[in-house]
PDB file of N, CA and C in Angstrom:
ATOM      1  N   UNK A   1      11.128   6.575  -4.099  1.00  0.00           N
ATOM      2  CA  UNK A   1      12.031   6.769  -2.984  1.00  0.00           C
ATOM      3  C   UNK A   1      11.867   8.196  -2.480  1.00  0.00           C
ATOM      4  N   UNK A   2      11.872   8.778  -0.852  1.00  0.00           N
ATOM      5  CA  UNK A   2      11.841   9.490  -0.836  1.00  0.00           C
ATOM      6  C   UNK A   2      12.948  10.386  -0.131  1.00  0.00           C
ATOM      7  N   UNK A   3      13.189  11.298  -0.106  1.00  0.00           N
ATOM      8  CA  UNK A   3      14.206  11.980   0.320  1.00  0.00           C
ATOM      9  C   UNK A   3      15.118  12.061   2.046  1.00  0.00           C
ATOM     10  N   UNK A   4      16.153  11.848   1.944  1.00  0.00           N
ATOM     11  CA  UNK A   4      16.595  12.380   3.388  1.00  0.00           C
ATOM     12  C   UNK A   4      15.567  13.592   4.135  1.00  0.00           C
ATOM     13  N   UNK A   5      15.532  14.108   4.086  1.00  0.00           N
ATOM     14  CA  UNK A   5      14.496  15.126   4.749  1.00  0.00           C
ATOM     15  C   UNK A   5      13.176  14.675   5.039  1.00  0.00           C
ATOM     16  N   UNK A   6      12.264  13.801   4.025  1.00  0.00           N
ATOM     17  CA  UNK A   6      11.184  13.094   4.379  1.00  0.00           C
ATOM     18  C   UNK A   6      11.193  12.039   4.533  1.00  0.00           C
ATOM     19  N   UNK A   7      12.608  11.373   4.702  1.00  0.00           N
ATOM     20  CA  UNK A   7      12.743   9.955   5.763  1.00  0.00           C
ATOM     21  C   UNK A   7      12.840  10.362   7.211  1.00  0.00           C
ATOM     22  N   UNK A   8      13.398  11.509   7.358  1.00  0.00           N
ATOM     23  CA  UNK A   8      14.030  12.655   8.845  1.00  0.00           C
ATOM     24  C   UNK A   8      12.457  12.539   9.143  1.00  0.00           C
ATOM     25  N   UNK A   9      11.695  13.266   8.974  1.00  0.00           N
ATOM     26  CA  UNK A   9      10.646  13.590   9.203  1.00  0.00           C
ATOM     27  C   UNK A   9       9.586  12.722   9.554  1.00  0.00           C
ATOM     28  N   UNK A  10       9.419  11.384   8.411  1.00  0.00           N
ATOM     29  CA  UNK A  10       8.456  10.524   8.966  1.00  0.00           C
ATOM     30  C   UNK A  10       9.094  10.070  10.013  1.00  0.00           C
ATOM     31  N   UNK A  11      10.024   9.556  10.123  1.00  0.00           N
ATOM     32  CA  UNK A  11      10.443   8.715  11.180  1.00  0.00           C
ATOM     33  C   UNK A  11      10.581   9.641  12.534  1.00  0.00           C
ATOM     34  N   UNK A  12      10.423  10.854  12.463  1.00  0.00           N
ATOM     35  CA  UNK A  12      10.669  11.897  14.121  1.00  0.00           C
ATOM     36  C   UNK A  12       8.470  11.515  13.997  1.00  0.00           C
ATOM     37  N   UNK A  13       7.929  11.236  13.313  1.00  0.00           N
ATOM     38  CA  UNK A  13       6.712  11.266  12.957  1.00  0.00           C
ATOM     39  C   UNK A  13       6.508   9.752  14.129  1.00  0.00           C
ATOM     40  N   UNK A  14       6.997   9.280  13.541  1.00  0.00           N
ATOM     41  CA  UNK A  14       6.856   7.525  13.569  1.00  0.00           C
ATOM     42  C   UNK A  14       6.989   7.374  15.158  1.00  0.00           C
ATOM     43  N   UNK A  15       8.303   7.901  15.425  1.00  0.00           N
ATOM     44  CA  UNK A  15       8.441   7.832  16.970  1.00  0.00           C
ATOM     45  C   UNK A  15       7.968   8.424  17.871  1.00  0.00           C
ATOM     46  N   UNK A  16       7.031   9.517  17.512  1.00  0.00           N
ATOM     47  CA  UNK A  16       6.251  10.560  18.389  1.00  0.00           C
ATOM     48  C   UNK A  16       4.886  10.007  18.664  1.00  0.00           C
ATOM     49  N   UNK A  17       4.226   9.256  17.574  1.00  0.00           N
ATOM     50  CA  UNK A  17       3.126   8.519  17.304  1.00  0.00           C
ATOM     51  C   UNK A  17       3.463   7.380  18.177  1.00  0.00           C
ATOM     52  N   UNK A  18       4.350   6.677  18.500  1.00  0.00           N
ATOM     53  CA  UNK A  18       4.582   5.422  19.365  1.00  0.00           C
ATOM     54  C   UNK A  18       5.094   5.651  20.423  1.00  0.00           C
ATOM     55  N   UNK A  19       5.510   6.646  20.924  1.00  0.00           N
ATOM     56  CA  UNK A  19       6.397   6.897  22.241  1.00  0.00           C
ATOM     57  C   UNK A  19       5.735   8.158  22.983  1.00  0.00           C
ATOM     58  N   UNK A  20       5.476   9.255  22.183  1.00  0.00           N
ATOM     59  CA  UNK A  20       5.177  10.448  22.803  1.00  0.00           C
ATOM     60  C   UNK A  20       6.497  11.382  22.479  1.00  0.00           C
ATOM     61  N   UNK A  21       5.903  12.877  22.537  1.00  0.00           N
ATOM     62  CA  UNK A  21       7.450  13.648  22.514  1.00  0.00           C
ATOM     63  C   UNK A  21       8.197  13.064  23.202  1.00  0.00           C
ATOM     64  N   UNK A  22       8.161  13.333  24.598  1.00  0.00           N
ATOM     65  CA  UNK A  22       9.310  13.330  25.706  1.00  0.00           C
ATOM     66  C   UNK A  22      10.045  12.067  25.072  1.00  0.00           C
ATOM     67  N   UNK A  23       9.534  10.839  24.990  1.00  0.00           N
ATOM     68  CA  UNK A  23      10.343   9.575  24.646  1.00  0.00           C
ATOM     69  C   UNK A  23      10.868   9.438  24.009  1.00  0.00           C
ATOM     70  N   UNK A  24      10.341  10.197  23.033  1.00  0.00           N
ATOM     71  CA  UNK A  24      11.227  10.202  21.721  1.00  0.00           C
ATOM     72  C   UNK A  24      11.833  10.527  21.092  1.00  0.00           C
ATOM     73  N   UNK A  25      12.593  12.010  22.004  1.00  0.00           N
ATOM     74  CA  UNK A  25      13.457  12.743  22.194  1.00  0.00           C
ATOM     75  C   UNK A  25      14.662  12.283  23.108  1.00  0.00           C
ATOM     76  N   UNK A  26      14.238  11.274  24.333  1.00  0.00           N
ATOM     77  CA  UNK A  26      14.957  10.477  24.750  1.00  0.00           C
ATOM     78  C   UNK A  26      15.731   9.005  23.944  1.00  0.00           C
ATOM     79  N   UNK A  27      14.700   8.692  23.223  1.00  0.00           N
ATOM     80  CA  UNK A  27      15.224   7.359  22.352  1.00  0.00           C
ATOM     81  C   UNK A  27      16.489   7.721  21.515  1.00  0.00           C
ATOM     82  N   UNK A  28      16.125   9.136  20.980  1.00  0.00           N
ATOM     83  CA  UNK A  28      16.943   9.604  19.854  1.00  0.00           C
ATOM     84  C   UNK A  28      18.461  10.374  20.728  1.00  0.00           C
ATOM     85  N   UNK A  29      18.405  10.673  21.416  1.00  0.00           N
ATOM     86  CA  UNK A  29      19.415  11.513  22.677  1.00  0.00           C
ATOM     87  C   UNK A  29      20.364   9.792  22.896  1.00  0.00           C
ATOM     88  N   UNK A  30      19.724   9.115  23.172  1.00  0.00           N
ATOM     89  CA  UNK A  30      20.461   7.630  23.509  1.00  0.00           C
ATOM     90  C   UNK A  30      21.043   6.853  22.427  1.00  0.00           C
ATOM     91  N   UNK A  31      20.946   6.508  21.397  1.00  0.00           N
ATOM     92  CA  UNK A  31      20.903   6.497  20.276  1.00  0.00           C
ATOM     93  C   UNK A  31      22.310   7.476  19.939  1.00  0.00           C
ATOM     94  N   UNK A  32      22.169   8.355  19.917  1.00  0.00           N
ATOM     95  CA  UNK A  32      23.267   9.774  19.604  1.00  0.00           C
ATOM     96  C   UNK A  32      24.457   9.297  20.265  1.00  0.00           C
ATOM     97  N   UNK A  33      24.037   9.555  21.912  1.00  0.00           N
ATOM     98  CA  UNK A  33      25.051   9.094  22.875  1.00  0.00           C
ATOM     99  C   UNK A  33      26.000   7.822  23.230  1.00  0.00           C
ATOM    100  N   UNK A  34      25.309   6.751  22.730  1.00  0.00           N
ATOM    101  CA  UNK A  34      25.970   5.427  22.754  1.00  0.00           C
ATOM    102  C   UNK A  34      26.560   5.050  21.171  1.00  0.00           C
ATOM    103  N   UNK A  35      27.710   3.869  22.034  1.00  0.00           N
ATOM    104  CA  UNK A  35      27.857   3.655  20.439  1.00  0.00           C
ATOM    105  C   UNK A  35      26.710   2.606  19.787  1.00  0.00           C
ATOM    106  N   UNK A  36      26.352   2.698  19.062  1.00  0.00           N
ATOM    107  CA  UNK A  36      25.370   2.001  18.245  1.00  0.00           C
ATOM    108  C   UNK A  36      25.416   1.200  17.096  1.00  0.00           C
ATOM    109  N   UNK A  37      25.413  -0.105  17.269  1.00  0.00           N
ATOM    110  CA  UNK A  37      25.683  -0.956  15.872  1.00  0.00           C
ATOM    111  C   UNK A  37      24.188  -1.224  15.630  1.00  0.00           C
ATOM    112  N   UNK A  38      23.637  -0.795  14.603  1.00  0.00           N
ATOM    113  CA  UNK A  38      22.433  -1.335  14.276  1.00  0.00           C
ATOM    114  C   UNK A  38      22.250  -2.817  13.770  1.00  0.00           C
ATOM    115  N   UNK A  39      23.199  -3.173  13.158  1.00  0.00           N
ATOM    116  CA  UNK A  39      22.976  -4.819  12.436  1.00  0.00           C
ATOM    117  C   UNK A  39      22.926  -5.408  13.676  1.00  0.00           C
ATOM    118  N   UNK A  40      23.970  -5.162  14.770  1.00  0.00           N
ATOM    119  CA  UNK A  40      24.188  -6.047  16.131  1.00  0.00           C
ATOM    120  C   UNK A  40      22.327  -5.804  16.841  1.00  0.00           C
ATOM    121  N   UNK A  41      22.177  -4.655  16.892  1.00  0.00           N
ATOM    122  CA  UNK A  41      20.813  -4.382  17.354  1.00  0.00           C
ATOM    123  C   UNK A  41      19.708  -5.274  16.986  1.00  0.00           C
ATOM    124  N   UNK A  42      19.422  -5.325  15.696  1.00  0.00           N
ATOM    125  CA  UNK A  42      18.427  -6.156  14.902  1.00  0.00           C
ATOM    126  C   UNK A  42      18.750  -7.462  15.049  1.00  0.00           C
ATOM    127  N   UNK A  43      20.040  -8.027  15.393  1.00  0.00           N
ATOM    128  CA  UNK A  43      20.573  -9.560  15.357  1.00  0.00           C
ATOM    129  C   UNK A  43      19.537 -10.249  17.020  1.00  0.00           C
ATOM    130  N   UNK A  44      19.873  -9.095  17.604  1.00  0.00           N
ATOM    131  CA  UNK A  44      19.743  -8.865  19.616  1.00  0.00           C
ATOM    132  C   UNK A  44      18.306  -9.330  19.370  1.00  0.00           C
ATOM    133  N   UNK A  45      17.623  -8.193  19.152  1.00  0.00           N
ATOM    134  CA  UNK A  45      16.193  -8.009  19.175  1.00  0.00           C
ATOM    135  C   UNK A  45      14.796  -9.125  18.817  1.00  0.00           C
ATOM    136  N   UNK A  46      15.259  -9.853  17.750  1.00  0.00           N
ATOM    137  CA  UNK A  46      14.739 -10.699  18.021  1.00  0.00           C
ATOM    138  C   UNK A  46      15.459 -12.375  17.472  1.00  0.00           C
ATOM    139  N   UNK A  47      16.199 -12.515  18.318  1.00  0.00           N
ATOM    140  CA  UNK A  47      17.014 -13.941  17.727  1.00  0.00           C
ATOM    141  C   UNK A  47      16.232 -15.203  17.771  1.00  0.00           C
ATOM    142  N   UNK A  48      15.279 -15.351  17.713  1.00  0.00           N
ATOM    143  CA  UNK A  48      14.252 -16.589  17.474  1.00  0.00           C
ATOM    144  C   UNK A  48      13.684 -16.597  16.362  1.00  0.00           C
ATOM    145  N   UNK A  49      13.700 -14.991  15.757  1.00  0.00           N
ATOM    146  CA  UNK A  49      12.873 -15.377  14.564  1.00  0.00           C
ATOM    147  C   UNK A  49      14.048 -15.166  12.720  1.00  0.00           C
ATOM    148  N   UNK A  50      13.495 -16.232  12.283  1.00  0.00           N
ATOM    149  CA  UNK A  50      13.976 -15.891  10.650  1.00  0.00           C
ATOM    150  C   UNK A  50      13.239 -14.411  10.192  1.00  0.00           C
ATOM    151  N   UNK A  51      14.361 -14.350   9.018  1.00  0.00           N
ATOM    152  CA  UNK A  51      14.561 -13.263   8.142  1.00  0.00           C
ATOM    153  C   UNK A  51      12.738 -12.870   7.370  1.00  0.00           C
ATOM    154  N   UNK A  52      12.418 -14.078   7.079  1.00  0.00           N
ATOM    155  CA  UNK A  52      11.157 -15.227   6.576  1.00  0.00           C
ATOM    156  C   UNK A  52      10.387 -14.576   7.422  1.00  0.00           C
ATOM    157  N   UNK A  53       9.924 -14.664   8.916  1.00  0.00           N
ATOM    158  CA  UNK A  53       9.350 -14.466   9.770  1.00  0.00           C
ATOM    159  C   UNK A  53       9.045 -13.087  10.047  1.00  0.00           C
ATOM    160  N   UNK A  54      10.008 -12.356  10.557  1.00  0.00           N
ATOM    161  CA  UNK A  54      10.285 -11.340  10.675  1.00  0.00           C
ATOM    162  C   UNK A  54       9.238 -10.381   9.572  1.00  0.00           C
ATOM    163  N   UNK A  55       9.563 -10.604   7.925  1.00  0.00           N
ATOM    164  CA  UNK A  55       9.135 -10.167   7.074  1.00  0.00           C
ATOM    165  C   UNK A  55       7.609 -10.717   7.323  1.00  0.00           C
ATOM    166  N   UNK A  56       7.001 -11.878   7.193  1.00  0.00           N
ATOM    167  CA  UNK A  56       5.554 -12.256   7.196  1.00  0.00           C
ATOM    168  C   UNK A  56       5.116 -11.154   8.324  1.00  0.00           C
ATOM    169  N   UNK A  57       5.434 -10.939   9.644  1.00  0.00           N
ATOM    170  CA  UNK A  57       5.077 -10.317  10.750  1.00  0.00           C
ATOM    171  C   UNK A  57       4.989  -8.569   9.828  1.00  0.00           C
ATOM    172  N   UNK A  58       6.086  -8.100   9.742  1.00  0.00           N
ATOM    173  CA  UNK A  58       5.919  -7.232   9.279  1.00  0.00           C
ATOM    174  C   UNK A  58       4.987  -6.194   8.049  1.00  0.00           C
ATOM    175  N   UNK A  59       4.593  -7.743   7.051  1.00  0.00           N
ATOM    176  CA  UNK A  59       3.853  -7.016   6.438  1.00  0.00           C
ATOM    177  C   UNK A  59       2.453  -7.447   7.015  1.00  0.00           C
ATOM    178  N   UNK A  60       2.079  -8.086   8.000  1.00  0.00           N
ATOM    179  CA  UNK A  60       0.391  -8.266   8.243  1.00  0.00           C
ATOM    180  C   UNK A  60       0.674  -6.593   9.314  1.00  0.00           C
ATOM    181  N   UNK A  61       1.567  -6.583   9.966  1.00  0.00           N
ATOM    182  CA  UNK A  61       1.800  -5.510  10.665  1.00  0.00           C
ATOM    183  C   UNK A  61       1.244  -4.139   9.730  1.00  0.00           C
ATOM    184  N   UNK A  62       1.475  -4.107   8.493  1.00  0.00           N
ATOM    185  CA  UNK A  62       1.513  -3.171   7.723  1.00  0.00           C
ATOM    186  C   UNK A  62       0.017  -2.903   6.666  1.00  0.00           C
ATOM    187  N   UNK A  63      -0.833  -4.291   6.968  1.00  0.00           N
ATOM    188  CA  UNK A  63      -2.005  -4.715   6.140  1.00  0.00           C
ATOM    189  C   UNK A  63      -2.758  -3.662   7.475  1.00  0.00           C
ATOM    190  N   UNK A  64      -2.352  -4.294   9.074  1.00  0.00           N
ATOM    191  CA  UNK A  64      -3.294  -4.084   9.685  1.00  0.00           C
ATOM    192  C   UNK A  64      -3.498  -2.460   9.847  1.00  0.00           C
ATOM    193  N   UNK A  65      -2.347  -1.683   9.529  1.00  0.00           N
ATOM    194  CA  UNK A  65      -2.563   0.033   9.628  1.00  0.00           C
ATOM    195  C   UNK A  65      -3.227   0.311   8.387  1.00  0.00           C
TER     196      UNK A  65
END
Protein backbone atom coordinates (compact mmCIF):
# COMPACT_ATOMS: atom_id res chain seq x y z
CA UNK A 1 0.00 0.00 0.00
CA UNK A 2 1.18 3.20 -0.66
CA UNK A 3 0.98 6.38 1.06
CA UNK A 4 -1.39 9.49 0.95
CA UNK A 5 1.29 11.56 -0.57
CA UNK A 6 2.11 8.91 -3.32
CA UNK A 7 -1.54 8.28 -4.04
CA UNK A 8 -1.65 12.56 -4.24
CA UNK A 9 0.97 12.35 -6.60
CA UNK A 10 0.32 9.46 -8.94
CA UNK A 11 -2.99 10.41 -9.47
CA UNK A 12 -2.05 14.58 -10.20
CA UNK A 13 0.43 12.11 -12.48
CA UNK A 14 -2.46 10.10 -13.90
CA UNK A 15 -4.51 13.12 -14.82
CA UNK A 16 -1.81 15.19 -16.45
CA UNK A 17 -0.85 12.11 -18.62
CA UNK A 18 -4.66 11.92 -19.82
CA UNK A 19 -5.86 15.43 -19.89
CA UNK A 20 -2.87 17.77 -20.03
CA UNK A 21 -1.98 20.41 -17.26
CA UNK A 22 -4.56 22.96 -18.04
CA UNK A 23 -7.38 20.09 -17.78
CA UNK A 24 -6.41 18.80 -15.11
CA UNK A 25 -6.23 21.51 -13.04
CA UNK A 26 -9.68 22.23 -14.27
CA UNK A 27 -11.09 18.62 -13.52
CA UNK A 28 -9.68 18.96 -10.03
CA UNK A 29 -10.97 22.92 -9.47
CA UNK A 30 -14.60 21.25 -10.43
CA UNK A 31 -14.44 18.45 -8.42
CA UNK A 32 -13.42 20.91 -5.31
CA UNK A 33 -16.22 23.25 -6.31
CA UNK A 34 -19.27 21.04 -6.69
CA UNK A 35 -20.79 18.89 -4.42
CA UNK A 36 -19.55 15.52 -5.32
CA UNK A 37 -20.88 12.05 -4.50
CA UNK A 38 -18.52 9.68 -5.93
CA UNK A 39 -20.56 6.30 -5.44
CA UNK A 40 -23.54 8.38 -7.28
CA UNK A 41 -20.75 9.24 -9.95
CA UNK A 42 -19.56 5.64 -10.65
CA UNK A 43 -23.40 4.39 -10.44
CA UNK A 44 -24.01 7.48 -13.51
CA UNK A 45 -21.04 6.61 -15.50
CA UNK A 46 -21.54 3.59 -16.63
CA UNK A 47 -25.08 1.97 -15.81
CA UNK A 48 -25.07 -0.83 -18.43
CA UNK A 49 -22.29 -2.45 -17.21
CA UNK A 50 -21.86 -5.10 -14.11
CA UNK A 51 -19.49 -4.88 -11.31
CA UNK A 52 -18.12 -8.32 -13.35
CA UNK A 53 -17.67 -6.23 -16.42
CA UNK A 54 -16.45 -3.25 -15.37
CA UNK A 55 -13.58 -5.28 -13.57
CA UNK A 56 -12.82 -7.72 -16.84
CA UNK A 57 -12.53 -4.18 -18.83
CA UNK A 58 -10.39 -2.87 -16.36
CA UNK A 59 -7.88 -5.31 -15.98
CA UNK A 60 -7.26 -6.02 -19.97
CA UNK A 61 -7.16 -2.10 -19.65
CA UNK A 62 -4.27 -2.64 -17.29
CA UNK A 63 -2.54 -5.86 -19.27
CA UNK A 64 -2.63 -3.45 -22.23
CA UNK A 65 -0.24 -0.53 -20.42
Amino acid sequence: MITDTELKLKGMEALIVALGKVQAERFISLVIREPFDYTRWQRQLWPDKSVEELSQLAMRNRQQQ
